[in-house]
PDB file of N, CA and C in Angstrom:
ATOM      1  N   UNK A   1      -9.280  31.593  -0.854  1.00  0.00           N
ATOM      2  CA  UNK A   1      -8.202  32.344  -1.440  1.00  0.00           C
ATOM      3  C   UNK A   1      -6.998  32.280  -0.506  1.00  0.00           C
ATOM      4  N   UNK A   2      -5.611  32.008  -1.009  1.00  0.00           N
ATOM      5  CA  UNK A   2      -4.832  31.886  -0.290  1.00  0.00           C
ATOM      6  C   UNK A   2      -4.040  33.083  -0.126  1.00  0.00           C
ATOM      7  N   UNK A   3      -3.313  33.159   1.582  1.00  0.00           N
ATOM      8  CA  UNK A   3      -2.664  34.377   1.793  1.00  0.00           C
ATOM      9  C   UNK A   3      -1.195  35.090   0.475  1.00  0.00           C
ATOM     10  N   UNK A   4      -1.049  35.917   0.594  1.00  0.00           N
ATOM     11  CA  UNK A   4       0.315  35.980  -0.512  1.00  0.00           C
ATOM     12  C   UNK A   4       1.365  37.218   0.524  1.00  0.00           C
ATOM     13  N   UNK A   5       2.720  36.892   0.609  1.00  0.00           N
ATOM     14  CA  UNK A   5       3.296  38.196   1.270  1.00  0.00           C
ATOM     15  C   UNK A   5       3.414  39.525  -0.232  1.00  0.00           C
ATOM     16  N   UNK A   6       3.879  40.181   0.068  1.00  0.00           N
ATOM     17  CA  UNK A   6       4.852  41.338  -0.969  1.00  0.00           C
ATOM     18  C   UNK A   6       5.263  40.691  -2.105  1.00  0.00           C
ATOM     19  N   UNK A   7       5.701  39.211  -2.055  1.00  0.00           N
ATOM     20  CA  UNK A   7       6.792  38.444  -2.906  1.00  0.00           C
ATOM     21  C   UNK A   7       5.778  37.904  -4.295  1.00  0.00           C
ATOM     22  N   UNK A   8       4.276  38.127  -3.828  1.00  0.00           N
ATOM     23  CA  UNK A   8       3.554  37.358  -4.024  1.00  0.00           C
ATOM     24  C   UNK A   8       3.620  35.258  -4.082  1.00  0.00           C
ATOM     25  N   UNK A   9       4.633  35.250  -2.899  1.00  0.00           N
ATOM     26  CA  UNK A   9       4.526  34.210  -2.314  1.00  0.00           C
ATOM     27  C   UNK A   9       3.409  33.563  -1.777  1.00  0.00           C
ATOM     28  N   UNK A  10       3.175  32.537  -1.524  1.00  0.00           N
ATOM     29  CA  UNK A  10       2.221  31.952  -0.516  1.00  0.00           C
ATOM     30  C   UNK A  10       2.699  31.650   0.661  1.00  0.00           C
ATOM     31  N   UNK A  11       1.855  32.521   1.397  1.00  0.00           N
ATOM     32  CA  UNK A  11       2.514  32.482   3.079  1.00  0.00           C
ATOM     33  C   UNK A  11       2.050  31.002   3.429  1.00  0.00           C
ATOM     34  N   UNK A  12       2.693  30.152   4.447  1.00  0.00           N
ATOM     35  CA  UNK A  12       2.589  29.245   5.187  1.00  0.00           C
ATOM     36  C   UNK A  12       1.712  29.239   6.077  1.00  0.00           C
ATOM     37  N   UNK A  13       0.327  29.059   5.914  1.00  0.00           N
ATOM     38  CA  UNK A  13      -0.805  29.066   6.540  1.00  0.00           C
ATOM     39  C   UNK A  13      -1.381  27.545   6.658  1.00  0.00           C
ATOM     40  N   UNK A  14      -1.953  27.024   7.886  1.00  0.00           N
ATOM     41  CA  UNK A  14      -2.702  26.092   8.080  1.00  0.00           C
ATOM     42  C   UNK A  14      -3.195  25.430   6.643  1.00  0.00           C
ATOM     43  N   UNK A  15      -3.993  26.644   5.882  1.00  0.00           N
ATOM     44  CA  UNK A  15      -4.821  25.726   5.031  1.00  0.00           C
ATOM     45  C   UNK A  15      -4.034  25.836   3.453  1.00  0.00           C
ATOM     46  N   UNK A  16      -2.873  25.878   3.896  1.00  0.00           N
ATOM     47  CA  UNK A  16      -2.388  25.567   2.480  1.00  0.00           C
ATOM     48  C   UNK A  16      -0.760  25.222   2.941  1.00  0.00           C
ATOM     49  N   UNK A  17      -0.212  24.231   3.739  1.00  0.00           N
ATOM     50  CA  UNK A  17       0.886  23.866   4.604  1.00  0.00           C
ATOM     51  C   UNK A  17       0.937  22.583   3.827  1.00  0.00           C
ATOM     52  N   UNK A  18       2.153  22.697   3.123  1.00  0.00           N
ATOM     53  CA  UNK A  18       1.875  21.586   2.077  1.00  0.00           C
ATOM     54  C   UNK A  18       2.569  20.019   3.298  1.00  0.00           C
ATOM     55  N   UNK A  19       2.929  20.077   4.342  1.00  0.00           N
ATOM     56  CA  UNK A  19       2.913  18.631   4.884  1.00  0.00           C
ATOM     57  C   UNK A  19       1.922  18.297   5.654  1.00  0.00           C
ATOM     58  N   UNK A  20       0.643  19.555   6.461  1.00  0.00           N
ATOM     59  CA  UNK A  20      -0.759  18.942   6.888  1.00  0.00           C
ATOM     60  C   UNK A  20      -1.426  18.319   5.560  1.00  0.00           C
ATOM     61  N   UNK A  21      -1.091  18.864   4.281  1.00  0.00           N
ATOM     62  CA  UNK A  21      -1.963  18.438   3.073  1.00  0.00           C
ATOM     63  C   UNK A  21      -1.749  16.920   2.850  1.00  0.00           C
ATOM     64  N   UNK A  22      -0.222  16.382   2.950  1.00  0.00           N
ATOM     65  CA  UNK A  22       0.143  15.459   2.574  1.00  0.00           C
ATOM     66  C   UNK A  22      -0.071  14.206   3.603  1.00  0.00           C
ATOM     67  N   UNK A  23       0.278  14.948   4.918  1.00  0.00           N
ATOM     68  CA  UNK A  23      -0.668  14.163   5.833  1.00  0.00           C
ATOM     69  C   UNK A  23      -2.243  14.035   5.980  1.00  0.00           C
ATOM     70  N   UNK A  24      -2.903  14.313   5.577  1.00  0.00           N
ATOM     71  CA  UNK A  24      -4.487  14.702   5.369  1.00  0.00           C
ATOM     72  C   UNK A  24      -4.512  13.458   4.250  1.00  0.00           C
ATOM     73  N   UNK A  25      -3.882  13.671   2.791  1.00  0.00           N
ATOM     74  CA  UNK A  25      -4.220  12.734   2.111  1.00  0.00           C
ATOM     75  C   UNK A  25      -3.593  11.361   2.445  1.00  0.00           C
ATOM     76  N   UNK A  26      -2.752  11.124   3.291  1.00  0.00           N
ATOM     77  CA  UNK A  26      -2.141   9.843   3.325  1.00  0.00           C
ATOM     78  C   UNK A  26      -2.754   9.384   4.563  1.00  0.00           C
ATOM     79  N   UNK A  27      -3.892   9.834   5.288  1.00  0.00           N
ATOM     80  CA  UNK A  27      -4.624   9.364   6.104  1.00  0.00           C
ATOM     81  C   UNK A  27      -5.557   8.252   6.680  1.00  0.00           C
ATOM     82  N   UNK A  28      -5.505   7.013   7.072  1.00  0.00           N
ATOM     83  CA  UNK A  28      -6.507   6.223   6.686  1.00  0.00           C
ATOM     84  C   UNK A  28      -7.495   5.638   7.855  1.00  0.00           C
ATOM     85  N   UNK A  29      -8.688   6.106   7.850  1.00  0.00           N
ATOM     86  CA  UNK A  29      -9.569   5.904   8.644  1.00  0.00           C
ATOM     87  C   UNK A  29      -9.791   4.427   9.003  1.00  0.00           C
ATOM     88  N   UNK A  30      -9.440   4.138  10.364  1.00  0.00           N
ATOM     89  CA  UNK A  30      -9.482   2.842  10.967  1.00  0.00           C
ATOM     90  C   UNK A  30     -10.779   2.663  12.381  1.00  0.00           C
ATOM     91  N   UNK A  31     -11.204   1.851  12.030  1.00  0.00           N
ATOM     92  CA  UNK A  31     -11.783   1.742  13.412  1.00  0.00           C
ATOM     93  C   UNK A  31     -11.275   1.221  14.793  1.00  0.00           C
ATOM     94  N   UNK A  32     -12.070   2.225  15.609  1.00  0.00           N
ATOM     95  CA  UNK A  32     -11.214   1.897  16.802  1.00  0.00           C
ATOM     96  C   UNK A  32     -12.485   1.150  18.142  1.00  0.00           C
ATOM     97  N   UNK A  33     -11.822  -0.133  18.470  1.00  0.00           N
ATOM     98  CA  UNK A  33     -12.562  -0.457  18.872  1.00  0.00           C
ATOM     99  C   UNK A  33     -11.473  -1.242  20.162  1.00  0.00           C
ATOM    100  N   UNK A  34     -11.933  -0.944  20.886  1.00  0.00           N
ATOM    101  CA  UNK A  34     -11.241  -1.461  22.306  1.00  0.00           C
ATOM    102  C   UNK A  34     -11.898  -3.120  23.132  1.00  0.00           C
ATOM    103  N   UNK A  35     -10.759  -3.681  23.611  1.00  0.00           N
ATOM    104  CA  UNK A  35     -10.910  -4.596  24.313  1.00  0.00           C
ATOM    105  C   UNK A  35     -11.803  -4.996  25.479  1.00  0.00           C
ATOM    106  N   UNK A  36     -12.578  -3.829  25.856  1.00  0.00           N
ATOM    107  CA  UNK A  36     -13.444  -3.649  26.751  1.00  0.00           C
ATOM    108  C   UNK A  36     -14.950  -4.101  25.859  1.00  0.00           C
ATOM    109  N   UNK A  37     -14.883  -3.770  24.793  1.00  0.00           N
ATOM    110  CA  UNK A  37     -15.768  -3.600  23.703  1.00  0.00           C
ATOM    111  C   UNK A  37     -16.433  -5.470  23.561  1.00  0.00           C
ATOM    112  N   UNK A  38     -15.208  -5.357  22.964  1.00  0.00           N
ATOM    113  CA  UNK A  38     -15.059  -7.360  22.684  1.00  0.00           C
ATOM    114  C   UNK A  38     -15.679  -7.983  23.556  1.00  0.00           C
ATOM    115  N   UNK A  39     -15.191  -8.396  25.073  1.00  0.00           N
ATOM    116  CA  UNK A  39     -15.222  -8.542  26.025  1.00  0.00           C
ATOM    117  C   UNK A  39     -17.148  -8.755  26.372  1.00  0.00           C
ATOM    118  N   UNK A  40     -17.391  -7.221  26.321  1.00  0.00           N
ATOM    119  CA  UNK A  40     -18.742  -7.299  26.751  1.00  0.00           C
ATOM    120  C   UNK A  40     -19.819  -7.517  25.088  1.00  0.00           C
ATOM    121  N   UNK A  41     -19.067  -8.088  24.181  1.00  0.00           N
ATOM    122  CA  UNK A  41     -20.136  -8.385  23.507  1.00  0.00           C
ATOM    123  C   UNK A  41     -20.442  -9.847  23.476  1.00  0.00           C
ATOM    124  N   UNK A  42     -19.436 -10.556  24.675  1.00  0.00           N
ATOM    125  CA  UNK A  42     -19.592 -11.978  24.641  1.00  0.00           C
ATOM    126  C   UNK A  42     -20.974 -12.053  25.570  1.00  0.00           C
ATOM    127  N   UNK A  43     -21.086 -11.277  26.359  1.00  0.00           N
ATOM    128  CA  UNK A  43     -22.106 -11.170  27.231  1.00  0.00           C
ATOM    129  C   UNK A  43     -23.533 -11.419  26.538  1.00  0.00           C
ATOM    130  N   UNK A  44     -24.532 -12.249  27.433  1.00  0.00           N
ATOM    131  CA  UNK A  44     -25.671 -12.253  26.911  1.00  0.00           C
ATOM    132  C   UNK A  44     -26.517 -10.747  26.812  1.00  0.00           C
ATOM    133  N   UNK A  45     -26.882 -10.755  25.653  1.00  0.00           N
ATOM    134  CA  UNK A  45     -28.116  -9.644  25.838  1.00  0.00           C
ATOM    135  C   UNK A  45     -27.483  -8.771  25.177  1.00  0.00           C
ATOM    136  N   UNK A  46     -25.968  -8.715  24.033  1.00  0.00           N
ATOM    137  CA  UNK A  46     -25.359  -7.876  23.944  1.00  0.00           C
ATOM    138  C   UNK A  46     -25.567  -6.755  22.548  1.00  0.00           C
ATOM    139  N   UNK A  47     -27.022  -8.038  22.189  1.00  0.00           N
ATOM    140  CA  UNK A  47     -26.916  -6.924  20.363  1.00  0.00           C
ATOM    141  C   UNK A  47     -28.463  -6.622  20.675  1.00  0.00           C
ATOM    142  N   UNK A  48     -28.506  -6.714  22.108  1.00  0.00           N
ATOM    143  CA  UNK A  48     -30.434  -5.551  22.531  1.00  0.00           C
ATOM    144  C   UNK A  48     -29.393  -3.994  22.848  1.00  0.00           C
ATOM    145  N   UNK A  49     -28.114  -4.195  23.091  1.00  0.00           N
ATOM    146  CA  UNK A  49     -27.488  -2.719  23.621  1.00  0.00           C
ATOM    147  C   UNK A  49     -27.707  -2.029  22.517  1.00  0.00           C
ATOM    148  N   UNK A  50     -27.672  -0.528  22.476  1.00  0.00           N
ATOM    149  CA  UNK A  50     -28.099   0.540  21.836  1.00  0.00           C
ATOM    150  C   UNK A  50     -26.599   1.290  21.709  1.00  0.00           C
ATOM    151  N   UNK A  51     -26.053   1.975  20.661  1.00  0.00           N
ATOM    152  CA  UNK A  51     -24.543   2.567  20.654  1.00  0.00           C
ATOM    153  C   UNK A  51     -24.349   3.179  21.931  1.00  0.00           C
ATOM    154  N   UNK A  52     -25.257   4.278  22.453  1.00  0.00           N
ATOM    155  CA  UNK A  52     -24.985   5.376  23.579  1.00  0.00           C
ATOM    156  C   UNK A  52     -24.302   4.138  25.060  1.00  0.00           C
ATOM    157  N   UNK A  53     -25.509   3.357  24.918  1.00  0.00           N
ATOM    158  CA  UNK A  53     -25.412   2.487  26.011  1.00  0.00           C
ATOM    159  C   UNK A  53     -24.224   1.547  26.308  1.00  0.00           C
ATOM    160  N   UNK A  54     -23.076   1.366  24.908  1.00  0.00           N
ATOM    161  CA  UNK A  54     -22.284   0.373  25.173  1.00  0.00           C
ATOM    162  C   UNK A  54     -20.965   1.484  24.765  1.00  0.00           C
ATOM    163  N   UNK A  55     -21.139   2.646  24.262  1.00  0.00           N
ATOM    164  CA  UNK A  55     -20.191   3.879  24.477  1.00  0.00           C
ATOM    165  C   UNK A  55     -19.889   4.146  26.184  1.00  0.00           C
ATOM    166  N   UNK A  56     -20.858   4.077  27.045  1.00  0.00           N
ATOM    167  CA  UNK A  56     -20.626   4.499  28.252  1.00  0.00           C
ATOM    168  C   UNK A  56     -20.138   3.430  29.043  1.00  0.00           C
ATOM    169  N   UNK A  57     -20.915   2.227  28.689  1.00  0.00           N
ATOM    170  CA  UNK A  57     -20.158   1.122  29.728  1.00  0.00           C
ATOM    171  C   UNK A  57     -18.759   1.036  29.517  1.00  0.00           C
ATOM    172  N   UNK A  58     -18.484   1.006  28.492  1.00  0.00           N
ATOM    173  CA  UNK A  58     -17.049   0.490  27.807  1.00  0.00           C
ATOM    174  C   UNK A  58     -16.100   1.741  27.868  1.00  0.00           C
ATOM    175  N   UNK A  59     -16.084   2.682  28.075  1.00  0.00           N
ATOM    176  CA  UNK A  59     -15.821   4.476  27.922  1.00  0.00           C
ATOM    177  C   UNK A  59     -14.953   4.225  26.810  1.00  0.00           C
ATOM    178  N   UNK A  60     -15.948   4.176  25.640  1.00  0.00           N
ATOM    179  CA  UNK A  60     -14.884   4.430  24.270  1.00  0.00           C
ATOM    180  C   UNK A  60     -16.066   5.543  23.851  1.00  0.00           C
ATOM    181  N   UNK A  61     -16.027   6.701  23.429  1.00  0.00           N
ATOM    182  CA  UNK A  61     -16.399   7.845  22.539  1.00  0.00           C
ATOM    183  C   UNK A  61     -16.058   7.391  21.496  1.00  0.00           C
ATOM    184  N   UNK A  62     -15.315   6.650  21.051  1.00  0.00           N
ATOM    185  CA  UNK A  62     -14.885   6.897  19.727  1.00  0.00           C
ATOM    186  C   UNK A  62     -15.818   6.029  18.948  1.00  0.00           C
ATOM    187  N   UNK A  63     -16.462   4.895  19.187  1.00  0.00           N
ATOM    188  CA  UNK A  63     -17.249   4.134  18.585  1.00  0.00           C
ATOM    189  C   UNK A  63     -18.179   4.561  17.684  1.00  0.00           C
ATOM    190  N   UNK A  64     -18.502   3.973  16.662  1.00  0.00           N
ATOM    191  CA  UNK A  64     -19.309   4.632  15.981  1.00  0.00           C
ATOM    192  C   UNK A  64     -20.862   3.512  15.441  1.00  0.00           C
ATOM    193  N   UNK A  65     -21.381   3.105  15.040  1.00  0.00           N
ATOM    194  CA  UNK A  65     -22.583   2.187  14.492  1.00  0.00           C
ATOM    195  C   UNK A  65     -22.189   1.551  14.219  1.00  0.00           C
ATOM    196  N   UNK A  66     -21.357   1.748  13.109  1.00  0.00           N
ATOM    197  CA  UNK A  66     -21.007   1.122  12.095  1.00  0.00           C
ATOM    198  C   UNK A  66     -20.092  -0.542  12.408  1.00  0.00           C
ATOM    199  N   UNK A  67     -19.403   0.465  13.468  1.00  0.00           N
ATOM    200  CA  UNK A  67     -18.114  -0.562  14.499  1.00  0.00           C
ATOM    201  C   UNK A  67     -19.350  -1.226  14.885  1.00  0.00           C
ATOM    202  N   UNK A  68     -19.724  -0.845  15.673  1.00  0.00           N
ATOM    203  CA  UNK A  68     -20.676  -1.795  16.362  1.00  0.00           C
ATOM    204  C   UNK A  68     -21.537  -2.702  15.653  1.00  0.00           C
ATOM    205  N   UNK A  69     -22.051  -2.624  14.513  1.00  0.00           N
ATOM    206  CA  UNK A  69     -22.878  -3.370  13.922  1.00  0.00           C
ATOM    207  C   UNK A  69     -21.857  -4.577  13.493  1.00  0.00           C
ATOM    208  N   UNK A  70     -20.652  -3.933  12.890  1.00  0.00           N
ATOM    209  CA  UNK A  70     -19.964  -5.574  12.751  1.00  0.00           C
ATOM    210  C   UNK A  70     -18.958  -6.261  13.688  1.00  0.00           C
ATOM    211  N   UNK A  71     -19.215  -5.453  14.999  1.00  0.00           N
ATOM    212  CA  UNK A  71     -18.270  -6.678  15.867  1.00  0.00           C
ATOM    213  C   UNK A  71     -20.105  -7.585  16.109  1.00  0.00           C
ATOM    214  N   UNK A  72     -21.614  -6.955  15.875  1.00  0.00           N
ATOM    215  CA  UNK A  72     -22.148  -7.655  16.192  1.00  0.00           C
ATOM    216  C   UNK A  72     -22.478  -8.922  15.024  1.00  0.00           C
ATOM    217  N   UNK A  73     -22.301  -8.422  14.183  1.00  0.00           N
ATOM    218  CA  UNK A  73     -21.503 -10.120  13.164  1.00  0.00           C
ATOM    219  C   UNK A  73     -20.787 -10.475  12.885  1.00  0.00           C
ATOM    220  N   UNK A  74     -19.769 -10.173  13.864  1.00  0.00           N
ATOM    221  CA  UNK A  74     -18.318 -10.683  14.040  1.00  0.00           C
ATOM    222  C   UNK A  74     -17.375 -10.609  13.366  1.00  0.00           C
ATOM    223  N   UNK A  75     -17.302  -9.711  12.772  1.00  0.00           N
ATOM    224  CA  UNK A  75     -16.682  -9.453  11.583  1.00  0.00           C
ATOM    225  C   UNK A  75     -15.270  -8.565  12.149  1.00  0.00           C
ATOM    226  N   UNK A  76     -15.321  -7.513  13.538  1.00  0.00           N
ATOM    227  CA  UNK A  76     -14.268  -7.477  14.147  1.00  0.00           C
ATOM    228  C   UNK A  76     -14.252  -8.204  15.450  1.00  0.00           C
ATOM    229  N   UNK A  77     -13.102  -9.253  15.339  1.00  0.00           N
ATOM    230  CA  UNK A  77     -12.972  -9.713  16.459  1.00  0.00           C
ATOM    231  C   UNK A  77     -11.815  -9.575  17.716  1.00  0.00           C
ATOM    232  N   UNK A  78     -10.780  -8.680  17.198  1.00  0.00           N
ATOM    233  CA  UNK A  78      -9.761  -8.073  18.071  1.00  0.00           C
ATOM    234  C   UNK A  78      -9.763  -6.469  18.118  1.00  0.00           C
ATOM    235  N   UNK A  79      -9.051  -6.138  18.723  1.00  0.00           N
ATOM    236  CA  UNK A  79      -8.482  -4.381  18.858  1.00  0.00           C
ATOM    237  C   UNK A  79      -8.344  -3.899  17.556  1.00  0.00           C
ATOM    238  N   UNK A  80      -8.915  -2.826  17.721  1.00  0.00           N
ATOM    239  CA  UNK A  80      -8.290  -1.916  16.052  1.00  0.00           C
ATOM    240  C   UNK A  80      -8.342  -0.091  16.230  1.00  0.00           C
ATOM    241  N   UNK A  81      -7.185  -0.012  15.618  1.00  0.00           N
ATOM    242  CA  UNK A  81      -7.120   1.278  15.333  1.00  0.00           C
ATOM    243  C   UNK A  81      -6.200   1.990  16.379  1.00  0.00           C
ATOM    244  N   UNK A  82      -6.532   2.737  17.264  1.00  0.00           N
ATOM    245  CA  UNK A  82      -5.682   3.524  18.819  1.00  0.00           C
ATOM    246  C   UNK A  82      -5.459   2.427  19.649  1.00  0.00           C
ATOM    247  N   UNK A  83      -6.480   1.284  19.569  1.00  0.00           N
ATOM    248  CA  UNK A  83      -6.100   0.325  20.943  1.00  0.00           C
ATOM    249  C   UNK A  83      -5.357  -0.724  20.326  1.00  0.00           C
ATOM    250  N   UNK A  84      -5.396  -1.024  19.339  1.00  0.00           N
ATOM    251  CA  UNK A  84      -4.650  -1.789  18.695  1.00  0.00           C
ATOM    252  C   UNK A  84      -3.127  -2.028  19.263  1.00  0.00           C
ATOM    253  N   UNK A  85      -2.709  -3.066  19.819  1.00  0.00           N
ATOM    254  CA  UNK A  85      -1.297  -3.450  20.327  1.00  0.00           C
ATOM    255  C   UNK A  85      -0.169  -3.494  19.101  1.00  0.00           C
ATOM    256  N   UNK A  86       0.733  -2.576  19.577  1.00  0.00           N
ATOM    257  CA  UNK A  86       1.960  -2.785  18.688  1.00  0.00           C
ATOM    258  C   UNK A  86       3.219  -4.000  18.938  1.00  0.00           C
ATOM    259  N   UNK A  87       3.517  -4.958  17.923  1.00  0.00           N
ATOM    260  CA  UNK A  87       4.136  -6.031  18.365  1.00  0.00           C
ATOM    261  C   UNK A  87       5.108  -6.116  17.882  1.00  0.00           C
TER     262      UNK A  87
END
């Protein structure tokens, strides 16, 4: 239920701020996968690593399975998302 003043306005609250809304929907989930990432998946032995294990070498938190399962079929082969270079 949303707040209302006297006016029976809708007060400007977090969850009804109509430009977080518009930013929320114009949002688009990218993966982020860093150059450190790449790098060590050229390495032998690199698709026995386990997510936790190549989250810490690489210090990306942000990684998720999913990333990882397709840089391990190569399917990403550069930067994406936060590390991604602007040109």
């Amino acid at each position: 239920m949303a707040l209302t003043d006297s006016d029976k306005r809708l007060k400007r609250t977090p969850d009804n701020d109509r430009d977080t809304m518009k930013a929320k929907a114009e949002r688009v989930l990218v993966a982020d996968v860093n150059q450190s990432v790449l790098n060590l998946s050229k390495a032998a032995g690199f698709k026995d690593y386990d997510l936790d294990t190549i989250r810490t070498i690489t210090d990306n938190p942000t990684l998720t399975q999913h990333e990882l399962d397709a840089i391990k079929t190569g399917t990403i082969t550069e930067p994406t998302g936060k590390f991604k270079k602007d040109k």
